[in-house]
N, C-alpha and C. Protein backbone atom coordinates (compact mmCIF):
# COMPACT_ATOMS: atom_id res chain seq x y z
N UNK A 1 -41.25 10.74 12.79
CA UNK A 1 -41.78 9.49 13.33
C UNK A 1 -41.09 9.12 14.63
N UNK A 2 -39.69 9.77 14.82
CA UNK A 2 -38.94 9.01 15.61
C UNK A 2 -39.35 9.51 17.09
N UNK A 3 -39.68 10.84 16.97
CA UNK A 3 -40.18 11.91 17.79
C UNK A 3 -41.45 10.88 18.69
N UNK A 4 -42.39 10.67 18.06
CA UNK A 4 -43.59 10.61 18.60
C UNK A 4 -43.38 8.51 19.20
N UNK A 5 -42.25 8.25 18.44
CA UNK A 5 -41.70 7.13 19.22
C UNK A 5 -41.44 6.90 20.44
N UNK A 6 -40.73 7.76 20.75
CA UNK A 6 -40.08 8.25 21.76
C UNK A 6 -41.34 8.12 22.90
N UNK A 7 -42.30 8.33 22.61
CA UNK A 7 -43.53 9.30 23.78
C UNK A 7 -44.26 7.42 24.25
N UNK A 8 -44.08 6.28 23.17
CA UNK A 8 -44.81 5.17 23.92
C UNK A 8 -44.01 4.79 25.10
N UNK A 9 -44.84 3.39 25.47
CA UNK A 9 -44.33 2.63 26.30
C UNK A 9 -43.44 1.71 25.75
N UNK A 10 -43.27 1.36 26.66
CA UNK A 10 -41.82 0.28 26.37
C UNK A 10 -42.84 -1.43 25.62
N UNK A 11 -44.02 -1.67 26.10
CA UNK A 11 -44.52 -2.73 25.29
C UNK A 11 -45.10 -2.37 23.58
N UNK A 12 -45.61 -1.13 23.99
CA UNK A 12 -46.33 -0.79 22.69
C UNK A 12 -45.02 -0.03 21.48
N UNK A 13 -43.44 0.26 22.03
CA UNK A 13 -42.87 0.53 20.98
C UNK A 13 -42.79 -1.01 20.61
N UNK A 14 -41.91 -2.29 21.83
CA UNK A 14 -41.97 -3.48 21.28
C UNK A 14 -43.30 -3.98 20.10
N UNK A 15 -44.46 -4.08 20.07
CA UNK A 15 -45.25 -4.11 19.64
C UNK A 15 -45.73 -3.51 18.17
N UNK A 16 -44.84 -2.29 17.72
CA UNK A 16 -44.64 -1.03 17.20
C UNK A 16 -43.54 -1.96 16.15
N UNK A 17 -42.48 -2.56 16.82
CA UNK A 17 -41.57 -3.43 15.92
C UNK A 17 -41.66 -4.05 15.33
N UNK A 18 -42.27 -5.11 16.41
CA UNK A 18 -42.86 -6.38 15.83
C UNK A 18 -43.81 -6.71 14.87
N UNK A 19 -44.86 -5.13 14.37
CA UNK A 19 -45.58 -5.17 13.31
C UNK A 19 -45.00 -4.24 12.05
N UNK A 20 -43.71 -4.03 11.99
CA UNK A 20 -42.78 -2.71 11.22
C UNK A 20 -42.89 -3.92 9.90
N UNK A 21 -43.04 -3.34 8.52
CA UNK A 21 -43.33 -3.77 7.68
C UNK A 21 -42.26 -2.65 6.21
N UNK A 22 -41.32 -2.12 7.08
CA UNK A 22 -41.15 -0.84 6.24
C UNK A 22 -40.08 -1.40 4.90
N UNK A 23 -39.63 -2.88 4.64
CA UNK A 23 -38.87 -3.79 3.83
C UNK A 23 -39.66 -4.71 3.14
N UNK A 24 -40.82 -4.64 3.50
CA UNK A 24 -41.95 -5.39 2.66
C UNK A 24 -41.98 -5.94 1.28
N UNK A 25 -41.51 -4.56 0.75
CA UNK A 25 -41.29 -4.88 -0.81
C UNK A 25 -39.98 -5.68 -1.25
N UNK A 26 -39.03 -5.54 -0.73
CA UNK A 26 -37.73 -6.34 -0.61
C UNK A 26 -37.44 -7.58 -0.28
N UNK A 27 -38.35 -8.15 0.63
CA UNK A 27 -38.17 -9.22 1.30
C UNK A 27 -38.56 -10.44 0.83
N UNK A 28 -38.14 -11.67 0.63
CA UNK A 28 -38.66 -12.86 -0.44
C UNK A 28 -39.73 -13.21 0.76
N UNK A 29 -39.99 -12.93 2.34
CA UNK A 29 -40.92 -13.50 2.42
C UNK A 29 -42.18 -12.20 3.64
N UNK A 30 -43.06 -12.69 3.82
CA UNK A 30 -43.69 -11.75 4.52
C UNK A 30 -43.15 -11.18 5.86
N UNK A 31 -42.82 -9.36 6.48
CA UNK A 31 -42.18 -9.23 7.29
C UNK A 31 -42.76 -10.15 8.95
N UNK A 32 -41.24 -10.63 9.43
CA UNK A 32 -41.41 -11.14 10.82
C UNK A 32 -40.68 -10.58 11.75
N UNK A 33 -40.33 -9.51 12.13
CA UNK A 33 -39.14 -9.27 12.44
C UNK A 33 -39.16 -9.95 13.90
N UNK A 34 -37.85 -10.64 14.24
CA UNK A 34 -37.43 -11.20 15.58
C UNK A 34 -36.56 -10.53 16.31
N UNK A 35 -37.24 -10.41 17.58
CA UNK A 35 -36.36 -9.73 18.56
C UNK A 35 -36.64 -10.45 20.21
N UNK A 36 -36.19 -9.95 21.25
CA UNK A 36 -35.96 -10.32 22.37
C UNK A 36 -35.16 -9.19 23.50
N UNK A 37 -36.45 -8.57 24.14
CA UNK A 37 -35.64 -7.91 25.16
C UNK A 37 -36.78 -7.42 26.33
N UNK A 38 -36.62 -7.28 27.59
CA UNK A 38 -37.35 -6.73 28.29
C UNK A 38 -36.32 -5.62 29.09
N UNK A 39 -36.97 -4.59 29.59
CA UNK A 39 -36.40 -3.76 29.81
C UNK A 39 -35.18 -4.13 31.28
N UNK A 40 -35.38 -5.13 31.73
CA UNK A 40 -34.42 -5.49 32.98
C UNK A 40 -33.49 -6.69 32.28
N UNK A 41 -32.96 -6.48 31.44
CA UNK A 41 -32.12 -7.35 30.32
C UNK A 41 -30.87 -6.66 31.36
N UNK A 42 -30.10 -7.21 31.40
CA UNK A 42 -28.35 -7.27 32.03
C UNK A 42 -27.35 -7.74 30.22
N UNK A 43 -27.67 -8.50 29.86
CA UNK A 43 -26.74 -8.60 28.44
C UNK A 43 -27.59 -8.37 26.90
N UNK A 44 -26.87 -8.06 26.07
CA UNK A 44 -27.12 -7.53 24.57
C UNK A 44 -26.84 -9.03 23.78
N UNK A 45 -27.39 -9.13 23.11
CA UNK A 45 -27.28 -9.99 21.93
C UNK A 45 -27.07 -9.27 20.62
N UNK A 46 -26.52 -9.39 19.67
CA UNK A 46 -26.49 -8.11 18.45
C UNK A 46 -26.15 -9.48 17.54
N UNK A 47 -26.90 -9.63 16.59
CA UNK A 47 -26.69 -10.88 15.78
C UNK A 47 -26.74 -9.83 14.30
N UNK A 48 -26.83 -10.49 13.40
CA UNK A 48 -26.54 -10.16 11.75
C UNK A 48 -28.40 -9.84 11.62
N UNK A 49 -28.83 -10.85 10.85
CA UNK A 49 -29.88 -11.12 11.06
C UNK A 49 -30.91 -12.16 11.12
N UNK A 50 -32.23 -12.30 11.06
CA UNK A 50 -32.54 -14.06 11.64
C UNK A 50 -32.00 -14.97 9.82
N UNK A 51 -31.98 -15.82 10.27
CA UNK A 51 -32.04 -16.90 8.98
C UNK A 51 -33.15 -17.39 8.76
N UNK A 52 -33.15 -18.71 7.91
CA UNK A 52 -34.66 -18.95 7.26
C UNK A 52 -35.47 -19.62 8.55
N UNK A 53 -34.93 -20.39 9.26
CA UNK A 53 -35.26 -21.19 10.80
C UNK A 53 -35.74 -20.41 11.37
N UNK A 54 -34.89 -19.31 11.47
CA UNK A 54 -35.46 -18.75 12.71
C UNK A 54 -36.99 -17.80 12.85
N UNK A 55 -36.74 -17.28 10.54
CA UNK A 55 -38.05 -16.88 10.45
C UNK A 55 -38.89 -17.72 10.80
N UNK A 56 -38.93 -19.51 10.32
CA UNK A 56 -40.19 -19.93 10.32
C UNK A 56 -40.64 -19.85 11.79
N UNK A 57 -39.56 -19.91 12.48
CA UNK A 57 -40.08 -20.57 14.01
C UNK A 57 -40.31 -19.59 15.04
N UNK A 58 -39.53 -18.07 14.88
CA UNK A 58 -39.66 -16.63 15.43
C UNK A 58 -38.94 -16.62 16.49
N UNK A 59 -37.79 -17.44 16.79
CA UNK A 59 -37.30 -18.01 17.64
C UNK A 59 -35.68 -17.62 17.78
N UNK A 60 -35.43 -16.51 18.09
CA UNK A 60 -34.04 -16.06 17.64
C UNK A 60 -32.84 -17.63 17.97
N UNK A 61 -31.71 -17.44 17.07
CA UNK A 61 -30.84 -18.35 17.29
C UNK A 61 -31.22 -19.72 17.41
N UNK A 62 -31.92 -20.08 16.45
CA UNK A 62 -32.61 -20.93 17.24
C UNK A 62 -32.37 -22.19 16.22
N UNK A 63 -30.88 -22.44 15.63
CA UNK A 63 -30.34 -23.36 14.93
C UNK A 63 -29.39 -23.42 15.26
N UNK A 64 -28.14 -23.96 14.68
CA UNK A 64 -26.91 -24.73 15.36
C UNK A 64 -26.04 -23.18 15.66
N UNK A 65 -26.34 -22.41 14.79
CA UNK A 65 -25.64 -21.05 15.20
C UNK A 65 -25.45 -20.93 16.63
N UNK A 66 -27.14 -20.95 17.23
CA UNK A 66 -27.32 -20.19 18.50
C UNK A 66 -26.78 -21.83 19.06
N UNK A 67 -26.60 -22.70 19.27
CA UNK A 67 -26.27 -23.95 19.67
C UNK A 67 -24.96 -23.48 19.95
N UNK A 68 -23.79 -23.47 18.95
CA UNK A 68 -22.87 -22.78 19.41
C UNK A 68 -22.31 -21.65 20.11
N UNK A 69 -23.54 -20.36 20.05
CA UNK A 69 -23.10 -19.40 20.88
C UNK A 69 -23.60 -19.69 22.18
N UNK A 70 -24.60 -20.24 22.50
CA UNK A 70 -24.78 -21.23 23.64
C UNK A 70 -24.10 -21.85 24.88
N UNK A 71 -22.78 -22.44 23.70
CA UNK A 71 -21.78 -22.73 24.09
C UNK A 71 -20.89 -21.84 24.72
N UNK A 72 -20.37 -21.33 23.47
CA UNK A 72 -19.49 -20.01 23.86
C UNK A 72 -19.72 -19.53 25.17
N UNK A 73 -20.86 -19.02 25.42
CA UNK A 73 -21.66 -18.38 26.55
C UNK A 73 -21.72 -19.06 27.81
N UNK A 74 -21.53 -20.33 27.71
CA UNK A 74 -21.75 -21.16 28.85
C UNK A 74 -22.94 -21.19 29.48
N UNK A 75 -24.28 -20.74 28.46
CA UNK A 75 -25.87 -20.78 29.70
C UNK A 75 -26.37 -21.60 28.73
N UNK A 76 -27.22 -22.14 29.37
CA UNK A 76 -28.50 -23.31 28.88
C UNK A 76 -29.11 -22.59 28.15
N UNK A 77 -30.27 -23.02 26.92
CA UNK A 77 -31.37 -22.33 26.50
C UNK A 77 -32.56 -21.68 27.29
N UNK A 78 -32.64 -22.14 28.63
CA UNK A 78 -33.58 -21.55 29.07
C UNK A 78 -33.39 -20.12 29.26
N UNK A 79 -31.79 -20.05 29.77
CA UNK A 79 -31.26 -18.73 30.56
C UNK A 79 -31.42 -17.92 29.01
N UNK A 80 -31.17 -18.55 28.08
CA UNK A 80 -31.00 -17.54 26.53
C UNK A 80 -32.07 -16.85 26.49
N UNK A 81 -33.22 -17.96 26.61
CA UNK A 81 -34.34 -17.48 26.36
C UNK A 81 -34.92 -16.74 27.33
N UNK A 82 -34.35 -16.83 28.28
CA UNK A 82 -35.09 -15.35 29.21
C UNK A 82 -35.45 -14.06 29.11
N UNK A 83 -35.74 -13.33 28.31
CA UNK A 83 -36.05 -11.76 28.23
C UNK A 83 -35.66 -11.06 29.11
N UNK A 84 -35.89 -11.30 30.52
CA UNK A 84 -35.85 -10.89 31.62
C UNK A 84 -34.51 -10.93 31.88
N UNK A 85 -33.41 -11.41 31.42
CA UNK A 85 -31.96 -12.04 31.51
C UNK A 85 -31.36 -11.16 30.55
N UNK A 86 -32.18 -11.53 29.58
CA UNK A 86 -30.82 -11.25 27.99
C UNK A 86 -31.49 -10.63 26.65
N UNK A 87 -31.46 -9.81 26.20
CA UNK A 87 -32.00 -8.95 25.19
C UNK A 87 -31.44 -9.53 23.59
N UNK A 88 -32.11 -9.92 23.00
CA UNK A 88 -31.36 -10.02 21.10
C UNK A 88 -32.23 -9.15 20.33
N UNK A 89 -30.72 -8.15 19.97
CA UNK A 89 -31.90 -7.16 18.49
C UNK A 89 -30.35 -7.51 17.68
N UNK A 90 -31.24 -8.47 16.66
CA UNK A 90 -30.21 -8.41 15.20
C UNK A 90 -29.95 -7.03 14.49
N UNK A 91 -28.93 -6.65 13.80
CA UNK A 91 -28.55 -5.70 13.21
C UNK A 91 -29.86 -5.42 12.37
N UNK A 92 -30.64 -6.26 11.48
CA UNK A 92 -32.33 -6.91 10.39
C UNK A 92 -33.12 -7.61 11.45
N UNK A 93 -33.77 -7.13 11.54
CA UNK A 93 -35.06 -7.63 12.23
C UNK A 93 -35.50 -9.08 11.60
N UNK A 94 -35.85 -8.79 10.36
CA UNK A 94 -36.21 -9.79 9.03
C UNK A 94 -35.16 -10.75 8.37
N UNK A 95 -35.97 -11.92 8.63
CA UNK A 95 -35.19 -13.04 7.60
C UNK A 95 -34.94 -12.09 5.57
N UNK A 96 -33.57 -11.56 5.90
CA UNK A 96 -33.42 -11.02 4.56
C UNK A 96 -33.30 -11.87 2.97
N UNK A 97 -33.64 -13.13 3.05
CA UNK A 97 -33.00 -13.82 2.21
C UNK A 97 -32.01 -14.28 1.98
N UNK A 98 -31.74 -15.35 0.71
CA UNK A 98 -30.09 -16.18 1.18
C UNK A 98 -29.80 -15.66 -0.91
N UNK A 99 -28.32 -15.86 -0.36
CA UNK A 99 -27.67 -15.39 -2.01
C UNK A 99 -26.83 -16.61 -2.66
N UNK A 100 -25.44 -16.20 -3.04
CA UNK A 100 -25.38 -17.47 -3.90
C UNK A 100 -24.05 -17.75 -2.54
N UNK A 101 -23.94 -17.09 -2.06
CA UNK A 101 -22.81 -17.31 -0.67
C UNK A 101 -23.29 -17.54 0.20
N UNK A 102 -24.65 -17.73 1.09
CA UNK A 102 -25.81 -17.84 2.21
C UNK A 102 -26.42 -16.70 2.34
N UNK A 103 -26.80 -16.37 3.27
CA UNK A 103 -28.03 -15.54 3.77
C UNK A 103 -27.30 -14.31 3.85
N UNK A 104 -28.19 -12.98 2.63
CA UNK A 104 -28.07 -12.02 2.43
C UNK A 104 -27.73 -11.20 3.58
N UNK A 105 -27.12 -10.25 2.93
CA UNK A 105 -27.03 -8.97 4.97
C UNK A 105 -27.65 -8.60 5.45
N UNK A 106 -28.20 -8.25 6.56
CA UNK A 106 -29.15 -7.26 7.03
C UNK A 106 -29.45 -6.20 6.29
N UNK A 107 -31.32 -6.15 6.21
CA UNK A 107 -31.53 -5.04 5.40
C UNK A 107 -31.24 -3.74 6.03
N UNK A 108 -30.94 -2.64 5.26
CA UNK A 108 -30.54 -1.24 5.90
C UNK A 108 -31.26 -0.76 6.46
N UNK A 109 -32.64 -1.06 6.18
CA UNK A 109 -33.54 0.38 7.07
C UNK A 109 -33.85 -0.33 8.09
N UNK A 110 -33.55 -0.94 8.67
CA UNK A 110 -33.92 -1.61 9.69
C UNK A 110 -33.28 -0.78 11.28
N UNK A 111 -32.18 -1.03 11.08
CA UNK A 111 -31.01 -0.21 12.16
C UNK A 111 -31.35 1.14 12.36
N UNK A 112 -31.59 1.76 11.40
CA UNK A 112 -31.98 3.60 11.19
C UNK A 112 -33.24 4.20 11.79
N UNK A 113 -34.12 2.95 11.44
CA UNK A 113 -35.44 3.33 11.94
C UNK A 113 -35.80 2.49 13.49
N UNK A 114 -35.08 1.90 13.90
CA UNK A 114 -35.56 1.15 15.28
C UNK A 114 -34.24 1.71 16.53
N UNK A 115 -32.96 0.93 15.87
CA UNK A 115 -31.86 0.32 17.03
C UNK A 115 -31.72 1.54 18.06
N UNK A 116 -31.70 2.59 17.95
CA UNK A 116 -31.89 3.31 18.87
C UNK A 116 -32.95 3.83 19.76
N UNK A 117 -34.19 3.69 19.18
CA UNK A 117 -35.29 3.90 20.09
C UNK A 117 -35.36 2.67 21.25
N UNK A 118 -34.80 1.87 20.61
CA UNK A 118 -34.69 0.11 21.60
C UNK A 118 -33.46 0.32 22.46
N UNK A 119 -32.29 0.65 22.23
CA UNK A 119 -31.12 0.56 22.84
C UNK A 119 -31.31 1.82 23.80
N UNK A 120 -32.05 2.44 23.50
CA UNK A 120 -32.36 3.65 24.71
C UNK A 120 -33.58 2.89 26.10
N UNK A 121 -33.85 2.15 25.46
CA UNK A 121 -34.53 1.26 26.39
C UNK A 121 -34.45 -0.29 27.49
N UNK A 122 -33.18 0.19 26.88
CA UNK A 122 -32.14 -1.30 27.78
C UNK A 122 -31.09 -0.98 28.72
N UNK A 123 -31.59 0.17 30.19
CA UNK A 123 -30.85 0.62 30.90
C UNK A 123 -29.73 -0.05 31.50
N UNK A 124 -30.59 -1.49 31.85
CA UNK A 124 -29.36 -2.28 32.83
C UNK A 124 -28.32 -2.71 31.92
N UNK A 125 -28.10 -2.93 31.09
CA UNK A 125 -27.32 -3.79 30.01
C UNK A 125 -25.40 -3.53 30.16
N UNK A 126 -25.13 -4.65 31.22
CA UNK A 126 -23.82 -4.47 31.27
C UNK A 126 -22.99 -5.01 30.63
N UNK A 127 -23.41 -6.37 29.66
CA UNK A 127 -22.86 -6.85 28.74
C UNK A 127 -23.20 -6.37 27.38
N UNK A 128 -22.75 -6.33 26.24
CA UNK A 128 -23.30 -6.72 24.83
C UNK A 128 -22.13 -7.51 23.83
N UNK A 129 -22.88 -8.67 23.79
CA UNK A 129 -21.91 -9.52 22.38
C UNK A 129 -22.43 -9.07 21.05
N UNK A 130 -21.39 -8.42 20.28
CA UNK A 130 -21.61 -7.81 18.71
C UNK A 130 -21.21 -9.11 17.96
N UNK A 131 -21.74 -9.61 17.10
CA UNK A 131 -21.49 -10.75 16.24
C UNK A 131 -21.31 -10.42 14.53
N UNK A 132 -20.04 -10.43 13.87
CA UNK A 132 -20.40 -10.69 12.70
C UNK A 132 -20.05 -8.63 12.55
N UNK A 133 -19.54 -8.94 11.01
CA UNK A 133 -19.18 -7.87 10.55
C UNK A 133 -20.26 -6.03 10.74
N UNK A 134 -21.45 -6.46 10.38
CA UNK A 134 -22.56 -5.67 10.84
C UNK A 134 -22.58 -4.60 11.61
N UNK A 135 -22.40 -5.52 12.95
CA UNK A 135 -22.53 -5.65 14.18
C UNK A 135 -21.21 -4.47 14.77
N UNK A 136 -20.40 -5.43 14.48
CA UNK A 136 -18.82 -4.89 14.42
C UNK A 136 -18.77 -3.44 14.40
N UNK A 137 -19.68 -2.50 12.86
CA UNK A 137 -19.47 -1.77 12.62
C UNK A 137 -20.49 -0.94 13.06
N UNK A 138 -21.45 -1.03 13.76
CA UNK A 138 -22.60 -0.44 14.35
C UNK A 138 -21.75 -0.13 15.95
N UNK A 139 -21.81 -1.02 16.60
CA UNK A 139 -21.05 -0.84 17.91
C UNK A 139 -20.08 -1.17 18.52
N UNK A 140 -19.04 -0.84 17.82
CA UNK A 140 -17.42 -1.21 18.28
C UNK A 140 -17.02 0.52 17.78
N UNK A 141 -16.45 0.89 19.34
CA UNK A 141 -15.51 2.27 18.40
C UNK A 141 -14.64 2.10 17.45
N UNK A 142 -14.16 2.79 16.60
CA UNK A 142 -13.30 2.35 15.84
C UNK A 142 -13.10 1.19 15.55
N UNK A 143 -13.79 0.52 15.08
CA UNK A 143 -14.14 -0.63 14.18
C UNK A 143 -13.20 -1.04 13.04
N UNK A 144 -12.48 -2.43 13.15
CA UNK A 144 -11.84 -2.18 12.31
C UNK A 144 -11.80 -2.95 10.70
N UNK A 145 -11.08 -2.88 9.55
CA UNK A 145 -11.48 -3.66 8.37
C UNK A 145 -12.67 -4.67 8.04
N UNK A 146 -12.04 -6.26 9.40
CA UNK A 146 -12.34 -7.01 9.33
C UNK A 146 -12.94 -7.85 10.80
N UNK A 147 -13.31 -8.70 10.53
CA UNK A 147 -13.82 -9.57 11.78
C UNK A 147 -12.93 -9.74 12.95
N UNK A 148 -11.97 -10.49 11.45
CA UNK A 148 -10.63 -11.24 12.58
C UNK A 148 -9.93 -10.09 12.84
N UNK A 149 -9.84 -8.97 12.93
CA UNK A 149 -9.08 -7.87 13.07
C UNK A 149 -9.77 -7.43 14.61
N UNK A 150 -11.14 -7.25 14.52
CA UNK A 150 -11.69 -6.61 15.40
C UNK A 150 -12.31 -7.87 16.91
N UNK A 151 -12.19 -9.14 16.21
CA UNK A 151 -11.55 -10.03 17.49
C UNK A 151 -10.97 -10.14 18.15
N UNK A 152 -9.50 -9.67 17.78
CA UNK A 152 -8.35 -10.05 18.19
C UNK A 152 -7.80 -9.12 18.65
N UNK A 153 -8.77 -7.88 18.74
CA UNK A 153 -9.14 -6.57 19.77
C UNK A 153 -9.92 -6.71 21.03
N UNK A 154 -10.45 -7.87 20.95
CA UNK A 154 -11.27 -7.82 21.87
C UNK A 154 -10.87 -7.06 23.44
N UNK A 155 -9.81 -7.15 24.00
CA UNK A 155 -9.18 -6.54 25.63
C UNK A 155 -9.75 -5.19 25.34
N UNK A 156 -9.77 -4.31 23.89
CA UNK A 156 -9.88 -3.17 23.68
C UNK A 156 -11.58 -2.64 24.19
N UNK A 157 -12.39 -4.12 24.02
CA UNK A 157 -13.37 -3.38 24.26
C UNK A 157 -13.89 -4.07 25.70
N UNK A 158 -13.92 -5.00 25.74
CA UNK A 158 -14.21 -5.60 27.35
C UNK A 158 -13.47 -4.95 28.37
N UNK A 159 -14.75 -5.04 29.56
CA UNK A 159 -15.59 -5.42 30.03
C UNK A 159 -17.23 -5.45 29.43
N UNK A 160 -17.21 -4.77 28.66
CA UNK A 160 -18.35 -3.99 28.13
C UNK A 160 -19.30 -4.60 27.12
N UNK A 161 -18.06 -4.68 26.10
CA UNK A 161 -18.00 -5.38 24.82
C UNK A 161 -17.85 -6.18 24.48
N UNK A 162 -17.87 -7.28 23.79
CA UNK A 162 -16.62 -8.68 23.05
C UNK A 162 -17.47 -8.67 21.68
N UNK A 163 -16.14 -8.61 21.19
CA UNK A 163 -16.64 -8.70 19.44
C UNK A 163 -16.33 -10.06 19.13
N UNK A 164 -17.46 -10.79 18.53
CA UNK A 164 -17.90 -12.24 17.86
C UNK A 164 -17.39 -12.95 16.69
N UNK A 165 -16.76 -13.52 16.57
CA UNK A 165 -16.97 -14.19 14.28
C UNK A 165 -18.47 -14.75 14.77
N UNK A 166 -18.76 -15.13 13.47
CA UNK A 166 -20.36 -15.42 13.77
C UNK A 166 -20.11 -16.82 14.20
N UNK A 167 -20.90 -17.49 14.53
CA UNK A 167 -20.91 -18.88 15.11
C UNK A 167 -21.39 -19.84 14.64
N UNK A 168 -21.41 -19.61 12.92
CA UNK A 168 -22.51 -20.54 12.21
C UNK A 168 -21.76 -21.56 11.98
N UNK A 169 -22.04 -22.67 11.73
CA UNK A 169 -21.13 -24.03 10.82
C UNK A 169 -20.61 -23.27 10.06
N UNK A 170 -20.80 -22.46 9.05
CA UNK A 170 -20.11 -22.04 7.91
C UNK A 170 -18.53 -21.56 8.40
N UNK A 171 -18.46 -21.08 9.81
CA UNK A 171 -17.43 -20.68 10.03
C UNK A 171 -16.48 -21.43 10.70
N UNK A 172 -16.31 -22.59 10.57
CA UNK A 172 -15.80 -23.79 11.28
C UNK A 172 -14.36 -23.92 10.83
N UNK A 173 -13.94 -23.60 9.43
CA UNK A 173 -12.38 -23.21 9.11
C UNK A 173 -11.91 -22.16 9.61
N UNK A 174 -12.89 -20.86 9.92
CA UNK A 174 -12.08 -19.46 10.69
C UNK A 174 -11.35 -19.96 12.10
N UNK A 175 -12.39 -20.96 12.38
CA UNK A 175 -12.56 -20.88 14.54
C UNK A 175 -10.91 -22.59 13.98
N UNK A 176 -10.98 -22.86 13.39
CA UNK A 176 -9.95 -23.76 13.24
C UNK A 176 -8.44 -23.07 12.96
N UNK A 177 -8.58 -21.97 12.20
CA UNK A 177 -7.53 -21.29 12.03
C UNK A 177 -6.88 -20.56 13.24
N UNK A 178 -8.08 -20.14 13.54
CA UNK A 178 -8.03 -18.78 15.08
C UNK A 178 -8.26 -19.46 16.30
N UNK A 179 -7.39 -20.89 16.87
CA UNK A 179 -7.64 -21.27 17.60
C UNK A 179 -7.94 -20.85 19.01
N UNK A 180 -6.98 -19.29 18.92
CA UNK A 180 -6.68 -18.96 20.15
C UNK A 180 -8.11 -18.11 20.33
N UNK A 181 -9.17 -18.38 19.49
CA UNK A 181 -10.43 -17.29 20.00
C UNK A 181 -11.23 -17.93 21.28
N UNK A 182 -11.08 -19.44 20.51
CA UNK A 182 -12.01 -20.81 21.23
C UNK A 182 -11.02 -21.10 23.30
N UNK A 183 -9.92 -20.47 22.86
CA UNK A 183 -8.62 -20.60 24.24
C UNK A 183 -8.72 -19.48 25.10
N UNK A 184 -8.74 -18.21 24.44
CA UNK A 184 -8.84 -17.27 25.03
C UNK A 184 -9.94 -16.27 24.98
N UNK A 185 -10.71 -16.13 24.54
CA UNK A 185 -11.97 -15.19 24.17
C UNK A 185 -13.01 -16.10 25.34
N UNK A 186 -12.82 -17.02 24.49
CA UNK A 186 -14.71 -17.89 25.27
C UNK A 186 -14.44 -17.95 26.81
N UNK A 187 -13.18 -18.37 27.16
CA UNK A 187 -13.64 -18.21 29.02
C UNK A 187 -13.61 -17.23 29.18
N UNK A 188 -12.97 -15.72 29.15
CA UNK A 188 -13.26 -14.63 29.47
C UNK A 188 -14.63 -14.51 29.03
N UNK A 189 -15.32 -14.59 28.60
CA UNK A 189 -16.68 -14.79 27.93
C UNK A 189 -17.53 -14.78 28.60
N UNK A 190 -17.21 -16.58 28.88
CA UNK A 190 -17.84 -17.03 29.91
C UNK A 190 -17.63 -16.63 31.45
N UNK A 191 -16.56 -16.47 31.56
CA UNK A 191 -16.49 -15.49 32.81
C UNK A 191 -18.02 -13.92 33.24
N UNK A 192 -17.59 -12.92 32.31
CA UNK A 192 -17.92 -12.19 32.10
C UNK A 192 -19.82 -12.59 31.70
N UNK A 193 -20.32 -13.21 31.37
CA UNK A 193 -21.87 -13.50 30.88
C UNK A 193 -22.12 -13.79 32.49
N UNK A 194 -21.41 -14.83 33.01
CA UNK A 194 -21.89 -15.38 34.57
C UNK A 194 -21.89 -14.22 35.21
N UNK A 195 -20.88 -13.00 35.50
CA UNK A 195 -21.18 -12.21 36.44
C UNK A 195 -22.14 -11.01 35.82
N UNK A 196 -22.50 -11.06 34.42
CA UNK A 196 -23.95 -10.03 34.45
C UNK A 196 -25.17 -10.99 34.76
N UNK A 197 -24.91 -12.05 34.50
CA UNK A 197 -26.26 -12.91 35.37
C UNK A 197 -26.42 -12.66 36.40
N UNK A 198 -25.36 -12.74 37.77
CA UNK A 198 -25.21 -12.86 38.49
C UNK A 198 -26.14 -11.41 39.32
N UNK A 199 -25.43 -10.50 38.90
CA UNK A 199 -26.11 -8.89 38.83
C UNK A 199 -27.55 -9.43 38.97
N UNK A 200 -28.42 -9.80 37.73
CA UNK A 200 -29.77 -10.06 37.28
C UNK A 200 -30.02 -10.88 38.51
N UNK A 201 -29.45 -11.86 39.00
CA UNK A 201 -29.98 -13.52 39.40
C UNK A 201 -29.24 -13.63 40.90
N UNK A 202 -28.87 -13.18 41.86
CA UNK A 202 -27.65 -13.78 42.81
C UNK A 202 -27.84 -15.54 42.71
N UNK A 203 -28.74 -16.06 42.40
CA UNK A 203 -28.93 -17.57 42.58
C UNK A 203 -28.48 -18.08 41.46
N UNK A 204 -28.35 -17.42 40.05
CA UNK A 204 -27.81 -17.92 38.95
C UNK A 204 -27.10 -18.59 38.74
N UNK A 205 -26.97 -20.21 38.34
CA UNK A 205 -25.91 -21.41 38.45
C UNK A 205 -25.28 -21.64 36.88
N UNK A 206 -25.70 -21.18 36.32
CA UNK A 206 -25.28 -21.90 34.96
C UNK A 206 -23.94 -21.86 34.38
């Protein structure tokens, strides 16, 4: 399958995604999968996968999560929402469901059967933020145990890279503990997001 993938265009694999149904049977609700990228994307988004919001609305990040990475990031929603700017492929395409701890993991076949036919298609991409354990372990070399482990690596992988805790409310005791992520991570961050805009945009203010 992956073969004859390979041979579309860049709208009709998008298109190809966006109707992928291959978790159907698994899923508590009908497949949606959410994504965001056009091929002149300058930064990566790599999230877990959507939550129940974002299924209803198809709208990546598009609850207090993305409110906070928002932040982090230092750009407005418009700049988020640019395609043309900034690419998001969650680790799950699909709202996977929530458990008795929140929202289940990304389903597996998801990554196996897409993330590379897509990531071969995002030439410019001088940033990517990995968020969340997943993530971590898909594209961080040597990846390590844990979140806070592979945070607090971050010099190891930037310019390139910056590895995330996720940004949900739920994680509001980690980012309280780990003060120094919110001190030292986010302006290099923010540093670093402004000058791949910048690349994309020379007029880029945000």
């Amino acid at each position: 399958m992956s073969e004859d993938l390979y041979q579309l265009s860049f709208d009709d694999l998008v298109r190809r995604v966006r109707a992928c149904t291959i978790c159907k049977d698994v899923l508590p609700h009908e497949p949606r999968p959410v994504i965001q990228m056009s091929e002149s994307a300058r930064i990566l988004v790599v999230g877990q996968a959507p939550g129940r919001r974002v299924h209803e609305t198809g709208l990546p990040f598009n609850d207090p999560s993305g409110d906070r990475l928002r932040q982090w990031m230092g750009i407005t929603r418009d700049t988020f929402y640019d395609e043309q700017k900034l690419a998001i492929l969650p680790m799950g395409f699909c709202y996977p469901g929530t458990g008795k701890s929140g929202d289940l993991p990304p389903r597996p076949e998801c990554a196996p059967a897409w993330r590379n036919l897509l990531l071969d298609r995002l030439p410019d991409i001088g940033l990517t933020l990995v968020i969340g354990q997943y993530a971590h372990a898909w594209h961080l070399k040597d990846a390590g145990k844990s979140v806070t482990e592979n945070v607090k690596r971050w010099r190891e992988f930037s310019p390139q890279v910056i590895p995330l805790p996720h940004p949900s409310p739920r994680n509001n005791l980690w980012l309280r503990k780990n003060s120094w992520f919110e001190a030292e991570v986010v302006p290099e961050l923010q540093t670093l997001v402004g000058q791949a805009l910048k690349v994309n945009d020379p007029d880029e203010t945000d």
